[in-house]
Protein backbone atom coordinates (compact mmCIF):
# COMPACT_ATOMS: atom_id res chain seq x y z
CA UNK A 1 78.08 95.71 133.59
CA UNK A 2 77.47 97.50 130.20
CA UNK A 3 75.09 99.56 132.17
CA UNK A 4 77.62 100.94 134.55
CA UNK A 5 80.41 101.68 131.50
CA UNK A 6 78.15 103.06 129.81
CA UNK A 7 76.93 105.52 132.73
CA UNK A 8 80.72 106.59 133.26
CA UNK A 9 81.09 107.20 129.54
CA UNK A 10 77.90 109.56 129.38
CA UNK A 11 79.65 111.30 132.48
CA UNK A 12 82.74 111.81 131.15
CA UNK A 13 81.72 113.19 128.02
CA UNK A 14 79.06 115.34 129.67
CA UNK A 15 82.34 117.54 130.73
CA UNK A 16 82.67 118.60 127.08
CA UNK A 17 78.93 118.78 125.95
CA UNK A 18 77.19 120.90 129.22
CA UNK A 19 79.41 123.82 128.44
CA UNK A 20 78.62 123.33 124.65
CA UNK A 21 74.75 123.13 125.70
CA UNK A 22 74.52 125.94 127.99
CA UNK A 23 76.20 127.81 125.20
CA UNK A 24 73.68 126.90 122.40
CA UNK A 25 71.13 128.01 125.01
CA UNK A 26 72.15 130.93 126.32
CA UNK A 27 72.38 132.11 123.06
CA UNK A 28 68.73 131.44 122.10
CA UNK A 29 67.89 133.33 125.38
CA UNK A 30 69.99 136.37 124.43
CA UNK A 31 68.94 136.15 120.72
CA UNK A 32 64.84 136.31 122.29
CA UNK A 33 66.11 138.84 124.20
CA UNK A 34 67.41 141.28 121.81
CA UNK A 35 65.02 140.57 119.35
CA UNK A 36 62.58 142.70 121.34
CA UNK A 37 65.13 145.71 120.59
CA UNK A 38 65.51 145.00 116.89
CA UNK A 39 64.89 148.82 116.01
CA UNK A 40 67.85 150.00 117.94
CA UNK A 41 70.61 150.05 115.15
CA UNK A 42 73.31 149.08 117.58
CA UNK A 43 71.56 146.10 119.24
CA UNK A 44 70.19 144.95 115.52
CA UNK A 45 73.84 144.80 114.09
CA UNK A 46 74.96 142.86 117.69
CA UNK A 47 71.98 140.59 116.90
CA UNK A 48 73.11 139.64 113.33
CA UNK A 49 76.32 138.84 114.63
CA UNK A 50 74.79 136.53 117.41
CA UNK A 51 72.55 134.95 114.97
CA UNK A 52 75.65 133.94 112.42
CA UNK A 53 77.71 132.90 115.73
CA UNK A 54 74.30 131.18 116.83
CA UNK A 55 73.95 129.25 113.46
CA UNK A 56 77.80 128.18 113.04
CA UNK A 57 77.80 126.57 116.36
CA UNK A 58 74.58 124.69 115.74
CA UNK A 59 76.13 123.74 112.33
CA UNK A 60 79.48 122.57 113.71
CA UNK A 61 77.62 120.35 117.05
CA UNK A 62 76.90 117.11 115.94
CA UNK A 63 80.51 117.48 114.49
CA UNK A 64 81.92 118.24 117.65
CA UNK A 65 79.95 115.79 119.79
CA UNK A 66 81.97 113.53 117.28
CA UNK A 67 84.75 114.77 118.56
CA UNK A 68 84.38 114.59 121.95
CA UNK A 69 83.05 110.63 121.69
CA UNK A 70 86.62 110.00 119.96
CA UNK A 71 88.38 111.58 122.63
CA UNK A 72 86.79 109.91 125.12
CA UNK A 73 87.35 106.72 123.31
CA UNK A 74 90.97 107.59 122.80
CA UNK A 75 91.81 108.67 126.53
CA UNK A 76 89.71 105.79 128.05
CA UNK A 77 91.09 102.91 125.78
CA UNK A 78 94.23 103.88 124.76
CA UNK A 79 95.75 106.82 126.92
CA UNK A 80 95.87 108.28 130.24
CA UNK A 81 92.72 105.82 131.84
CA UNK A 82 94.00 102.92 129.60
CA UNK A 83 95.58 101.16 132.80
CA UNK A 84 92.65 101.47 134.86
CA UNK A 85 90.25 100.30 132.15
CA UNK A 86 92.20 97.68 130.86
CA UNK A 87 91.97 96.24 134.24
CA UNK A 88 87.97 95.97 135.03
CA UNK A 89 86.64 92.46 135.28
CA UNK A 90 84.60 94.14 131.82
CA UNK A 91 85.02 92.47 128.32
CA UNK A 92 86.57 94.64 125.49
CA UNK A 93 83.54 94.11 123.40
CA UNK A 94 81.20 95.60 126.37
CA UNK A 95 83.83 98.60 126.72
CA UNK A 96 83.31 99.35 122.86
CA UNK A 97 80.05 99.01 122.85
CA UNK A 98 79.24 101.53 125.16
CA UNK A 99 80.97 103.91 123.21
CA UNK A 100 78.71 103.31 120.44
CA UNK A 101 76.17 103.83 122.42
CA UNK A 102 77.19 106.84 124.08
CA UNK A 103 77.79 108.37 120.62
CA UNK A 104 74.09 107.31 119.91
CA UNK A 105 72.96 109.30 122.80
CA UNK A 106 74.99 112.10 123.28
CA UNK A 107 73.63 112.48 119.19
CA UNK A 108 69.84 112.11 120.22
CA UNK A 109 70.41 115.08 123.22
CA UNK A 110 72.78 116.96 120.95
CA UNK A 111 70.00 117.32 118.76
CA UNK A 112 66.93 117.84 121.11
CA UNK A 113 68.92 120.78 123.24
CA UNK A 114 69.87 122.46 119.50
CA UNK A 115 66.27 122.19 118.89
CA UNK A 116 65.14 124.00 121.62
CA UNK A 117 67.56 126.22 121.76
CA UNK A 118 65.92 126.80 118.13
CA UNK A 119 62.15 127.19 119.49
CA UNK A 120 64.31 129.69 122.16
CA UNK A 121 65.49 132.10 119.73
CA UNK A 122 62.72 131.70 116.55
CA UNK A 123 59.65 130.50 118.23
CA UNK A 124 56.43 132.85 116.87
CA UNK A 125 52.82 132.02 117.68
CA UNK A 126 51.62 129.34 114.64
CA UNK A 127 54.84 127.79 114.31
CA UNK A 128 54.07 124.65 115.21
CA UNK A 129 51.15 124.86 112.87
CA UNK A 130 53.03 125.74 109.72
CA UNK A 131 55.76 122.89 110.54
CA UNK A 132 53.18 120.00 110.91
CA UNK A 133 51.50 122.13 107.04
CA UNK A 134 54.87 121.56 105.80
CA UNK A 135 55.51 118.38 106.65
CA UNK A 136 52.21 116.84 105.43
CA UNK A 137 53.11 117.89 102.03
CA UNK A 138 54.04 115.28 99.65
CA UNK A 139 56.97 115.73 97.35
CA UNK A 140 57.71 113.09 94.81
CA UNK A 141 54.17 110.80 95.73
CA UNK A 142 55.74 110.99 99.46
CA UNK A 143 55.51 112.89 102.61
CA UNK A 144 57.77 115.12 103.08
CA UNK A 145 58.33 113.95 107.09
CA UNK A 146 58.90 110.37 105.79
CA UNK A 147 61.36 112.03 103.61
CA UNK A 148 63.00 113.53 106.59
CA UNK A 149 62.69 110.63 108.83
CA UNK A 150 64.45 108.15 106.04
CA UNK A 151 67.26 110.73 105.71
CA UNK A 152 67.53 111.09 109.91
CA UNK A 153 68.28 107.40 110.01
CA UNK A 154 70.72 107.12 106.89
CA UNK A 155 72.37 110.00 108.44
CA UNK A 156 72.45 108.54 112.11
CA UNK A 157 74.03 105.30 110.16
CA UNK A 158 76.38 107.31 108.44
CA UNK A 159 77.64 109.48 111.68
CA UNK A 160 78.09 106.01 113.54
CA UNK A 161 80.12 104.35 110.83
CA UNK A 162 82.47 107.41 110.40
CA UNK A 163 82.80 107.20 114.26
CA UNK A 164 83.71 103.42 113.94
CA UNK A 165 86.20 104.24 110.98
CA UNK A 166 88.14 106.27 113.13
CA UNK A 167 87.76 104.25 116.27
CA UNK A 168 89.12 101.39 114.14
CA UNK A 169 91.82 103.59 112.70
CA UNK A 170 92.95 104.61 116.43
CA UNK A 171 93.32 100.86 117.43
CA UNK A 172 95.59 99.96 114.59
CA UNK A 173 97.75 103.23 114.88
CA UNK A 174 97.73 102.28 119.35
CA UNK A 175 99.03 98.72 118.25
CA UNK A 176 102.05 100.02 117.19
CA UNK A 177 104.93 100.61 119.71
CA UNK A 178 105.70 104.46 118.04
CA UNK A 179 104.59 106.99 116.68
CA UNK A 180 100.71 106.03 117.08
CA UNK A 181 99.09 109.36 116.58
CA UNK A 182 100.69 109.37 113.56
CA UNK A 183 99.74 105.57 112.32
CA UNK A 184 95.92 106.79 113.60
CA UNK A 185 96.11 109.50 111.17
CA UNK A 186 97.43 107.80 108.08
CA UNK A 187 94.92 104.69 108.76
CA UNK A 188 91.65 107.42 108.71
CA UNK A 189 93.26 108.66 105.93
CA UNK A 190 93.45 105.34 104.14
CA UNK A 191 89.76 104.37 105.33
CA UNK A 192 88.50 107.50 104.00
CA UNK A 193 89.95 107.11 100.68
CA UNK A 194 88.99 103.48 100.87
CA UNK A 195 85.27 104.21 101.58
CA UNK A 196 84.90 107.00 98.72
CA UNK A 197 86.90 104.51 95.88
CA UNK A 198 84.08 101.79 97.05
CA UNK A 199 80.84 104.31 97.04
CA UNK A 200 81.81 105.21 93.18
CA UNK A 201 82.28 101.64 92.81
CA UNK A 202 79.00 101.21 93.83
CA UNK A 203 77.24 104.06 92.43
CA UNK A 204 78.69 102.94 88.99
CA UNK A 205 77.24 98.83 89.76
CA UNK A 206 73.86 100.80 90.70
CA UNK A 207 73.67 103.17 87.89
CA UNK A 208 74.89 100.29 85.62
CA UNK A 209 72.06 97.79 86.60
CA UNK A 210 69.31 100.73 87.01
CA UNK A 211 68.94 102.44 83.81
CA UNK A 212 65.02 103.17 84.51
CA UNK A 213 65.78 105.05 87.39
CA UNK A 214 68.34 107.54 85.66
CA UNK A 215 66.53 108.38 82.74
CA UNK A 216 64.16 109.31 85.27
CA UNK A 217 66.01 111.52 86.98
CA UNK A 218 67.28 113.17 83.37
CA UNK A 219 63.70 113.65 82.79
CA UNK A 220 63.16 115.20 86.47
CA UNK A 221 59.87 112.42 86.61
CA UNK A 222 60.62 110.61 89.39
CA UNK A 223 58.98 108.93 92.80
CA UNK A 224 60.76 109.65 95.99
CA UNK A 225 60.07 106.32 96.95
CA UNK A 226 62.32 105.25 94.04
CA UNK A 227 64.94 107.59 95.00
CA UNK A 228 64.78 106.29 98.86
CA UNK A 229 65.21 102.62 97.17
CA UNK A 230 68.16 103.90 95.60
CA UNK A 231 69.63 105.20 98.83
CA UNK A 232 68.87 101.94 100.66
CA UNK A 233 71.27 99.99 98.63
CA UNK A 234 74.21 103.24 100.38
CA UNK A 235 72.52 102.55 104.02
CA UNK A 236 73.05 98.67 103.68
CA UNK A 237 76.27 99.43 102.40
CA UNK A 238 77.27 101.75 105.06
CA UNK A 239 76.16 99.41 107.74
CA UNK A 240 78.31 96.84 106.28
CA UNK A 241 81.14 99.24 106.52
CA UNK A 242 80.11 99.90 109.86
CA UNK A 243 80.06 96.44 111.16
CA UNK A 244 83.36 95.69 109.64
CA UNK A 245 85.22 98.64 110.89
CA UNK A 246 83.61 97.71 114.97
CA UNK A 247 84.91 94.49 114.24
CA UNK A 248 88.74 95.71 112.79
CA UNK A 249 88.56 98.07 116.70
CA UNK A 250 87.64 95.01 119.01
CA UNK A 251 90.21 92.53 117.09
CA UNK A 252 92.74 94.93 117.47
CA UNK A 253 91.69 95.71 121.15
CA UNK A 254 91.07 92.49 122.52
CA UNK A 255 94.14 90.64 120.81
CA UNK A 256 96.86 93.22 119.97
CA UNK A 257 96.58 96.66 122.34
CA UNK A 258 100.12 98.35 123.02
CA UNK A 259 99.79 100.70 125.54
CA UNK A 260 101.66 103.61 126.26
């Protein structure tokens, strides 16, 4: 059954992301395209502006498939499909699930269309060459694509657990019998500030118990695999937070939903 939620949730949200990916391409293509004409003033001055608009949206896309994964959570669970979900021979817990995983994988194409949307617009003969140069360099006593790959997954943990905070925040504010926008909001809110407050908190245990490492960094003679230790304590951490705030949405789902 998961499969078949989880087929209508990549449907649904495909809506909001084709137009957003046949926008990111279309401007590589043009960007290509007008590239051969950089010497006309005119066409090099539209081209800057295409390459800023071109950049901003590519900056702003993960953040916006973010978006569109909370809608979709919010209008399945909670508004105008609520009814019709609610009553699927499906358990809540495989109905939340799939949203995690459709946030997983609208992520993983998110990324892969931005990237060659990239290639599109930027691509020159050796490219590929230099990139693999670059990322065989070691910074710190480490590669620099374990470096990247380490930081890809803390950030993939960290996406997913701000997607849980508000999906948890949504189910609190929906168990109320008014105003639940506005209980959604103030909950983020208070998760937000919650999560920061307990970060520090941990940042100051870490730095506390871990002298070594920060006179190393004072001294700028450090290993990046010490550094990477030091984020793994944040990544367990964040799962944690994860895990707790899935478990705060299916409670409140499963035992105490107030629709509309």
């Amino acid at each position: 059954m998961l499969g078949k939620v989880l087929k209508y949730d990549i449907k649904a949200i495909g809506r909001y992301l084709i137009p957003l990916y046949a926008v990111l391409l279309g401007l590589g293509i043009m960007i290509r395209i007008l590239d051969f004409f950089e010497k006309v003033s005119v066409i090099n001055i539209i081209l800057g502006f295409m390459i800023a608009a071109f950049i901003l949206l590519i900056t702003f896309s993960f953040v916006l498939n973010g978006i569109f994964v909370i809608k979709l959570y919010l209008e399945n669970l909670f508004k105008d499909e609520a009814y019709l979900t609610h009553t699927l021979p499906v358990k809540k817990n495989t109905l939340l699930i799939s949203k995690v995983l459709t946030a997983m994988i609208t992520l993983f194409l998110t990324f892969v269309v931005m990237m060659i949307s990239l290639i599109i617009a930027f691509y020159y003969q050796g490219l590929m060459k230099d990139v693999i140069h670059i990322l065989s360099q070691s910074f710190g006593g480490m590669e620099i694509y374990k470096v990247i790959l380490y930081m890809a997954g803390y950030g993939l943990i960290s996406y997913l657990t701000t997607i849980l905070m508000v999906f948890a925040a949504i189910a609190i504010g929906y168990s109320k019998s008014s105003n639940k926008l506005g209980y959604s909001v103030i909950w983020a809110i208070i998760f937000y500030f919650g999560i920061e407050f307990l970060y520090l908190g941990l940042l100051g245990i870490v730095m506390s118990t871990n002298s070594s490492f920060i006179t190393s960094l004072e001294t700028n003679i450090f290993m990046m695999s010490d550094l990477l230790n030091f984020f793994t304590i944040f990544m367990i951490f964040t799962v944690l937070l994860g895990l707790g705030f899935y478990f705060i949405s299916y409670k409140f789902i499963n035992k105490r939903l107030n629709l509309e």
